[in-house]
Protein backbone atom coordinates (compact mmCIF):
# COMPACT_ATOMS: atom_id res chain seq x y z
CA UNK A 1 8.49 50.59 51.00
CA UNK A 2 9.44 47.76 49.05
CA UNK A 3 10.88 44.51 50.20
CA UNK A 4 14.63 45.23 49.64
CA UNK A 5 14.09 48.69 50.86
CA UNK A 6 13.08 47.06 54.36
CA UNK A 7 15.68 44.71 54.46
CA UNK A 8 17.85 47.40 53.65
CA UNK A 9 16.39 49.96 56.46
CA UNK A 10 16.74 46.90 59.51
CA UNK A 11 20.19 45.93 58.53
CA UNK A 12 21.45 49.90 58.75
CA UNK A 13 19.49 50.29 62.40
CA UNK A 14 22.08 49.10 64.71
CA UNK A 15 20.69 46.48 67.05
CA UNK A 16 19.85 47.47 70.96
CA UNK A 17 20.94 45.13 73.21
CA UNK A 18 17.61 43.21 74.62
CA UNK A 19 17.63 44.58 78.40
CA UNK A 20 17.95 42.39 81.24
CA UNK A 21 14.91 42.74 83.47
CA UNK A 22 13.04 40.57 85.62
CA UNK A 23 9.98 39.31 84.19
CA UNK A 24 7.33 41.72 86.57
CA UNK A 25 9.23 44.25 85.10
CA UNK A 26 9.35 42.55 81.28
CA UNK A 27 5.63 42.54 81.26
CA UNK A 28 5.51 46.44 82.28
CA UNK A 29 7.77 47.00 79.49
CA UNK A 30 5.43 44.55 77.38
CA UNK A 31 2.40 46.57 78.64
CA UNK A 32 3.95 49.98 77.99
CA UNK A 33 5.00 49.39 74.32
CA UNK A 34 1.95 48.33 73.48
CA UNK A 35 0.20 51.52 75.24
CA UNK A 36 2.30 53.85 73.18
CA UNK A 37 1.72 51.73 70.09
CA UNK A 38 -1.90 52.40 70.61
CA UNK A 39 -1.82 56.19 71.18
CA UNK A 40 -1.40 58.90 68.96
CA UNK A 41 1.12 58.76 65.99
CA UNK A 42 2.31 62.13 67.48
CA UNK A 43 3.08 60.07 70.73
CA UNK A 44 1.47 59.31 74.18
CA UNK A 45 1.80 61.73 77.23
CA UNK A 46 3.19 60.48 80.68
CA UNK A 47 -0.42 60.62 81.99
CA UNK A 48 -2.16 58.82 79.10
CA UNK A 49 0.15 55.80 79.64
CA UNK A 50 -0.61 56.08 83.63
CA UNK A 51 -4.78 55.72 82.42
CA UNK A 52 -3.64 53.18 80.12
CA UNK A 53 -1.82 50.47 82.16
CA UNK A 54 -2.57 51.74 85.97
CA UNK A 55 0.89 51.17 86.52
CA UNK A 56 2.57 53.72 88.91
CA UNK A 57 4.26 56.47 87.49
CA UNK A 58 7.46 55.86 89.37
CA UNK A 59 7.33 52.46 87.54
CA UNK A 60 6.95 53.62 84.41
CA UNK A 61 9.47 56.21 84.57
CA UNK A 62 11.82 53.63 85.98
CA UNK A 63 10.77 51.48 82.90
CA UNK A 64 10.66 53.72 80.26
CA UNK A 65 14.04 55.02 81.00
CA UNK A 66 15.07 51.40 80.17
CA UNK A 67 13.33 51.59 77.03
CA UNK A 68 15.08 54.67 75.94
CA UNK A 69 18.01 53.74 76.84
CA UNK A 70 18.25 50.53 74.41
CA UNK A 71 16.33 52.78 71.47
CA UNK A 72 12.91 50.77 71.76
CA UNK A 73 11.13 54.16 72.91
CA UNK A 74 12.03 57.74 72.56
CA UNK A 75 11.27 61.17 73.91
CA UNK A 76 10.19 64.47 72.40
CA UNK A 77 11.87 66.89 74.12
CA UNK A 78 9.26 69.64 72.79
CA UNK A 79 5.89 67.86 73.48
CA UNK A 80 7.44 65.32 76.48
CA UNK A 81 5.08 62.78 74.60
CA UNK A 82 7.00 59.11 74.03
CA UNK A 83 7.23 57.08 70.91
CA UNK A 84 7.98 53.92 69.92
CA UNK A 85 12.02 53.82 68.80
CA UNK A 86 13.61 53.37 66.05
CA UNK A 87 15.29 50.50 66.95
CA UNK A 88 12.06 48.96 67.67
CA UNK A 89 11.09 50.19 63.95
CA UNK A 90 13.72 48.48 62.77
CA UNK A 91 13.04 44.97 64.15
CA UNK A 92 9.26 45.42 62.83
CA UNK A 93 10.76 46.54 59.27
CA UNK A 94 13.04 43.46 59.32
CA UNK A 95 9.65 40.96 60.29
CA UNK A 96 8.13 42.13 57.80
CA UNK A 97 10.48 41.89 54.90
CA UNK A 98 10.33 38.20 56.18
CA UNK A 99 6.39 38.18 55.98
CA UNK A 100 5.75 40.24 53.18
CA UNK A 101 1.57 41.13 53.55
CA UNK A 102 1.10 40.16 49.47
CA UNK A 103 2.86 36.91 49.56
CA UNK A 104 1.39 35.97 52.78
CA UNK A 105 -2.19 36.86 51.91
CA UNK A 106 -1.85 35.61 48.02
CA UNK A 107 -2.97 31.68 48.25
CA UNK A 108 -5.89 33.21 50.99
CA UNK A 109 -7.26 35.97 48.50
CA UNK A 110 -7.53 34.09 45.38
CA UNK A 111 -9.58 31.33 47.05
CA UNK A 112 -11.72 34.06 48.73
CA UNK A 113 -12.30 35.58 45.16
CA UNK A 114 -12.99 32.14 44.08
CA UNK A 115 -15.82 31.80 46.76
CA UNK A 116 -17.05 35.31 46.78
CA UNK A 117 -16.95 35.36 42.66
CA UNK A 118 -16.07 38.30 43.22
CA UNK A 119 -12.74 40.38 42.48
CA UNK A 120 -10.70 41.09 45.79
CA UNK A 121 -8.15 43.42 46.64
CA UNK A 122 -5.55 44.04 49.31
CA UNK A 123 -4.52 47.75 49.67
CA UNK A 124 -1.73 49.22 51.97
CA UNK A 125 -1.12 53.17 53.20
CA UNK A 126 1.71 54.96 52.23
CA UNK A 127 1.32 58.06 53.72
CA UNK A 128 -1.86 60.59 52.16
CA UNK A 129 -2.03 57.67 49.61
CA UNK A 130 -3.21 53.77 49.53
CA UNK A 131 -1.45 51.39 46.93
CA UNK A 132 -2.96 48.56 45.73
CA UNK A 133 -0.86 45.82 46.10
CA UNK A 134 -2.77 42.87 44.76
CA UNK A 135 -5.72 42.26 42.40
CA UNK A 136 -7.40 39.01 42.72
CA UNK A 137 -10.15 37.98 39.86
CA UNK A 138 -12.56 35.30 39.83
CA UNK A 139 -13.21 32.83 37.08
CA UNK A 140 -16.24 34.73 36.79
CA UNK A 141 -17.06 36.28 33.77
CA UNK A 142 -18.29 39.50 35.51
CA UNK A 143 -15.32 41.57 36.56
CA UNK A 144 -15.91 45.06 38.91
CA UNK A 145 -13.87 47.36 39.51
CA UNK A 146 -10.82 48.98 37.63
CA UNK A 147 -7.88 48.80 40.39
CA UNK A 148 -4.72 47.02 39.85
CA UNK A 149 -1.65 46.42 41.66
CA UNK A 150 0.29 49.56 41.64
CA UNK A 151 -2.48 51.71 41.34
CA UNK A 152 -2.22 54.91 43.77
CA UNK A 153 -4.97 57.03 45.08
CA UNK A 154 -5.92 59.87 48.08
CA UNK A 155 -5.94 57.83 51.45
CA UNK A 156 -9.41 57.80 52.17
CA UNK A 157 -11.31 57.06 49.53
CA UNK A 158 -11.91 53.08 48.71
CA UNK A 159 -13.96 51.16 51.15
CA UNK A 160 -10.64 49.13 52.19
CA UNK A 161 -9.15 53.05 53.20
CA UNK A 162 -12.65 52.90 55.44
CA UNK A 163 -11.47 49.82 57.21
CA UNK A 164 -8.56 51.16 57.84
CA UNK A 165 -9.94 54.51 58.98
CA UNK A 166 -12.51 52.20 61.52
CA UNK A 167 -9.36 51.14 63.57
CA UNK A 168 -7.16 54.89 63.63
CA UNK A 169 -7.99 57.24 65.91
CA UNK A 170 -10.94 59.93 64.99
CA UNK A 171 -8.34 62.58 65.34
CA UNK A 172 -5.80 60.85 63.06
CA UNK A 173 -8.81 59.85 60.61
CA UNK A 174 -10.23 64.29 60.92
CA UNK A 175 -6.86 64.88 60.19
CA UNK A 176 -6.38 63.13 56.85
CA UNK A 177 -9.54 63.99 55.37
CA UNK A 178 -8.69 67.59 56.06
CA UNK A 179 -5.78 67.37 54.03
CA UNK A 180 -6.77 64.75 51.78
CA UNK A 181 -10.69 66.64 50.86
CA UNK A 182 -9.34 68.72 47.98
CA UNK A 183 -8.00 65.65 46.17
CA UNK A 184 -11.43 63.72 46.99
CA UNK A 185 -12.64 66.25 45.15
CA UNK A 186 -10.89 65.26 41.89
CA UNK A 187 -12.57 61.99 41.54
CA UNK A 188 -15.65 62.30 39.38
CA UNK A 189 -18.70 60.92 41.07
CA UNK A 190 -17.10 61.87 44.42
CA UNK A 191 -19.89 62.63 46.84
CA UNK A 192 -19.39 64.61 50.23
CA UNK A 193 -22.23 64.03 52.17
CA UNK A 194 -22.32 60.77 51.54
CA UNK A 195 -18.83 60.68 52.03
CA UNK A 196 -18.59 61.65 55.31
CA UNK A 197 -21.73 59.26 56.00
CA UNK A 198 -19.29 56.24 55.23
CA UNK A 199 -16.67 57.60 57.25
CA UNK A 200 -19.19 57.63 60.02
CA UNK A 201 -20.46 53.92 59.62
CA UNK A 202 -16.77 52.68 59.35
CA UNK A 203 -15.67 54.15 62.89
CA UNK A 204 -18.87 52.83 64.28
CA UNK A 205 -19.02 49.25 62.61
CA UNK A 206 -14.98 48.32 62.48
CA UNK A 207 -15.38 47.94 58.65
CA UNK A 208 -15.32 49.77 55.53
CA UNK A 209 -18.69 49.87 53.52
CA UNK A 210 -19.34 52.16 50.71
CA UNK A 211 -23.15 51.69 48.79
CA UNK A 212 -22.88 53.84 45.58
CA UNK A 213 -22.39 56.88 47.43
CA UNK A 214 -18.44 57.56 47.35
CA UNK A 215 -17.25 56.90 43.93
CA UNK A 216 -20.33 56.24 41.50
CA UNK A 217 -23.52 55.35 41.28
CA UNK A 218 -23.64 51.86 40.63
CA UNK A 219 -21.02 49.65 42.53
CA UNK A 220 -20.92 49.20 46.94
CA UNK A 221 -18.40 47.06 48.37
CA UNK A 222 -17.07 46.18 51.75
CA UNK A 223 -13.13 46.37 53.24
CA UNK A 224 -11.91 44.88 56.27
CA UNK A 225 -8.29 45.67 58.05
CA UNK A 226 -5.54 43.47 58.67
CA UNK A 227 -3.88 44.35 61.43
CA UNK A 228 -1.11 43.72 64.00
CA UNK A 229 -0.89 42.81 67.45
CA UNK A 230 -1.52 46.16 68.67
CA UNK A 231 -4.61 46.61 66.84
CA UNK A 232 -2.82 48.94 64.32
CA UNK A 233 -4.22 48.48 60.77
CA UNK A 234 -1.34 47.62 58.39
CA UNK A 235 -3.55 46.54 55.06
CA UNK A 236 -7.22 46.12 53.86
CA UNK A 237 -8.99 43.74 51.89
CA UNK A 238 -11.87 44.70 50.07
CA UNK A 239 -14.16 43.58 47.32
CA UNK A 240 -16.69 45.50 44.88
CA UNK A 241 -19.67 44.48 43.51
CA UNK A 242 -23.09 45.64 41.64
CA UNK A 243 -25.03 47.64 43.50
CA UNK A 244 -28.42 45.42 44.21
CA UNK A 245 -26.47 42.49 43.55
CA UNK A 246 -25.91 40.64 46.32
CA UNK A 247 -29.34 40.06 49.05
CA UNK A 248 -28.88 40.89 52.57
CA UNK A 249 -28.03 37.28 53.57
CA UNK A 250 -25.46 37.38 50.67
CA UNK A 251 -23.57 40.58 52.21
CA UNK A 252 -23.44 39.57 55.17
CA UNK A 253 -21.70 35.93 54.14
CA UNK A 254 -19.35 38.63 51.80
CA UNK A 255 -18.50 40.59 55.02
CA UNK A 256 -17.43 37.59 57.35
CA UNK A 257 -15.57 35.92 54.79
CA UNK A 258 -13.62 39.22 54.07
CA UNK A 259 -12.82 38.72 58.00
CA UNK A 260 -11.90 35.47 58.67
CA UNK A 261 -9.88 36.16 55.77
CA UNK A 262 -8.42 39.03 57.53
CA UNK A 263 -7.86 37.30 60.73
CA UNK A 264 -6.04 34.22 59.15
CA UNK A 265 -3.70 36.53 57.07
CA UNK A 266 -3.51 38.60 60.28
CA UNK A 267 -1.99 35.32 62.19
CA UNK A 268 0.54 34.51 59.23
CA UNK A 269 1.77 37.24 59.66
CA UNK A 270 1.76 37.61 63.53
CA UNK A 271 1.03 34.79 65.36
C-alpha cells in the first residue's frame, strides 16, 4: 500500500475514543495488545493470552471487553480467537504514512552501501509477494545483483524474505512456502534442498543468509528485519555479494552493520 493509500485508509477508520482506565489496568491493556500482536495472524485463543501475560482470566475478560468495545481488538465468533482491531489498524496505517520505511531508511542505506561497497536493498511483504522498495549502489565499480525498486517476486525467496521468515512464526513461515513452492519453482537455479536448508538457518540465527544455494551458483548475501515494537517484521535489508568474496571476518562486519542499520531505522521509525 502506497503512501496516499494509507493516509487514505486512517482517515476513513473512524476514531475510537481512547478508554478511560486506571493505569494497573492501562498496562494490562498495554500487555494484552502486545500478546495478541505476537500470536498468530489467525488470532490468539483466551488461553494463549492467559500463558502469555499470567494475568487472570477474569482480568482479561474484563479488559478485553474494553478493547472491543472501542475497536482496538476484535472477536471471531467462529474460532473465539481475538485480533487486533481495525481501529487499532488504522492508527498504525496513519504512523506510518507519517514514517514512510523508504524515506526513513534512505540517508541510512546509502551510507551503509557506501561502507559495505556493496549494493543494499530494503524489501517489504505484500502478501505471497516481497517488493523491493529501494536499491542502493555503491560508488563501486562492481555492481551484484539485478533487483530494483518495484521489482516483485514469491515471498520467500531473497535472503531479506529469510529475515523476515526468522522473526514469523514456523507455522506462518510452513504455511507460505506451501503455497508459495510451485512459484519457487519458476526461478531458474532454484534449489530445494538447499532451500529449505536456508529456511532452517534463518529461524535458528534471526537472519537471512543464502550462500549460492537458493538462486544461483555464484552470489550469497545476508538480510536482516526491521521490525516494530512487537517484534513483528515490517521490512528487510539485505545485500549480495560474490560468492568467496568477502573472508569470514569480512561477513561478519557485513552482518552487524546490516543490523545496527536495522535497529537505527527500526527507532526512526518507532522510538
Amino acid at each position: 500500500m502506497n503512501e496516499q493509500g494509507m493516509k487514505e485508509l486512517a482517515a476513513a477508520v473512524k476514531p475510537a475514543a481512547v478508554p478511560a482506565m486506571p493505569a494497573g489496568s492501562l498496562n494490562r491493556a498495554v500487555m494484552l495488545l502486545t500478546a495478541i500482536a505476537r500470536g498468530s495472524r489467525k488470532g490468539s485463543l483466551l488461553t494463549e493470552l492467559v500463558a502469555r501475560t499470567d494475568l487472570p482470566r477474569p482480568t482479561i475478560h474484563r479488559v478485553l471487553d474494553t478493547l472491543i468495545e472501542v475497536g482496538w481488538v476484535q472477536r471471531d465468533e467462529q474460532s473465539s480467537r481475538f485480533l487486533l482491531g481495525r481501529d487499532l489498524a488504522g492508527m498504525g496505517y496513519s504512523a506510518i504514512s507519517h514514517h514512510p520505511i523508504e524515506r526513513v531508511a534512505h540517508t541510512e542505506l546509502s551510507a551503509l552501501a557506501e561502507r559495505l561497497r556493496q549494493t543494499v536493498y530494503i524489501n517489504i511483504r505484500s502478501g505471497l509477494d516481497t517488493v523491493c522498495i529501494g536499491r542502493h549502489d555503491s560508488q563501486s565499480q562492481i555492481q551484484i545483483g539485478k533487483g530494483h525498486a518495484g521489482l516483485r517476486m514469491p515471498f520467500g525467496v531473497s535472503q531479506n524474505c529469510l529475515a523476515m521468515f526468522s522473526h514469523l512464526s514456523q507455522e506462518e513461515v510452513r504455511q507460505v512456502i506451501e503455497i508459495n513452492m510451485s512459484r519457487y519453482h519458476r526461478i531458474e537455479g532454484f534449489d530445494e534442498n538447499g532451500y529449505h536448508q536456508a529456511v532452517a538457518e534463518a529461524l535458528n540465527n534471526g537472519y537471512g543468509t543464502f550462500d549460492n544455494i537458493i538462486l544461483d551458483r555464484t552470489t550469497s548475501g545476508f538480510g536482516v528485519a526491521i521490525c516494530d515494537t512487537v517484534g513483528y517484521p515490517v521490512a528487510a535489508i539485505g545485500t549480495t555479494y560474490i560468492s568467496g568474496w568477502l573472508s569470514e571476518e569480512q561477513q561478519r562486519s557485513c552482518l552487524q552493520q546490516l543490523r545496527d542499520a536495522a535497529r537505527n531505522i527500526e527507532l526512526s521509525l518507532f522510538a
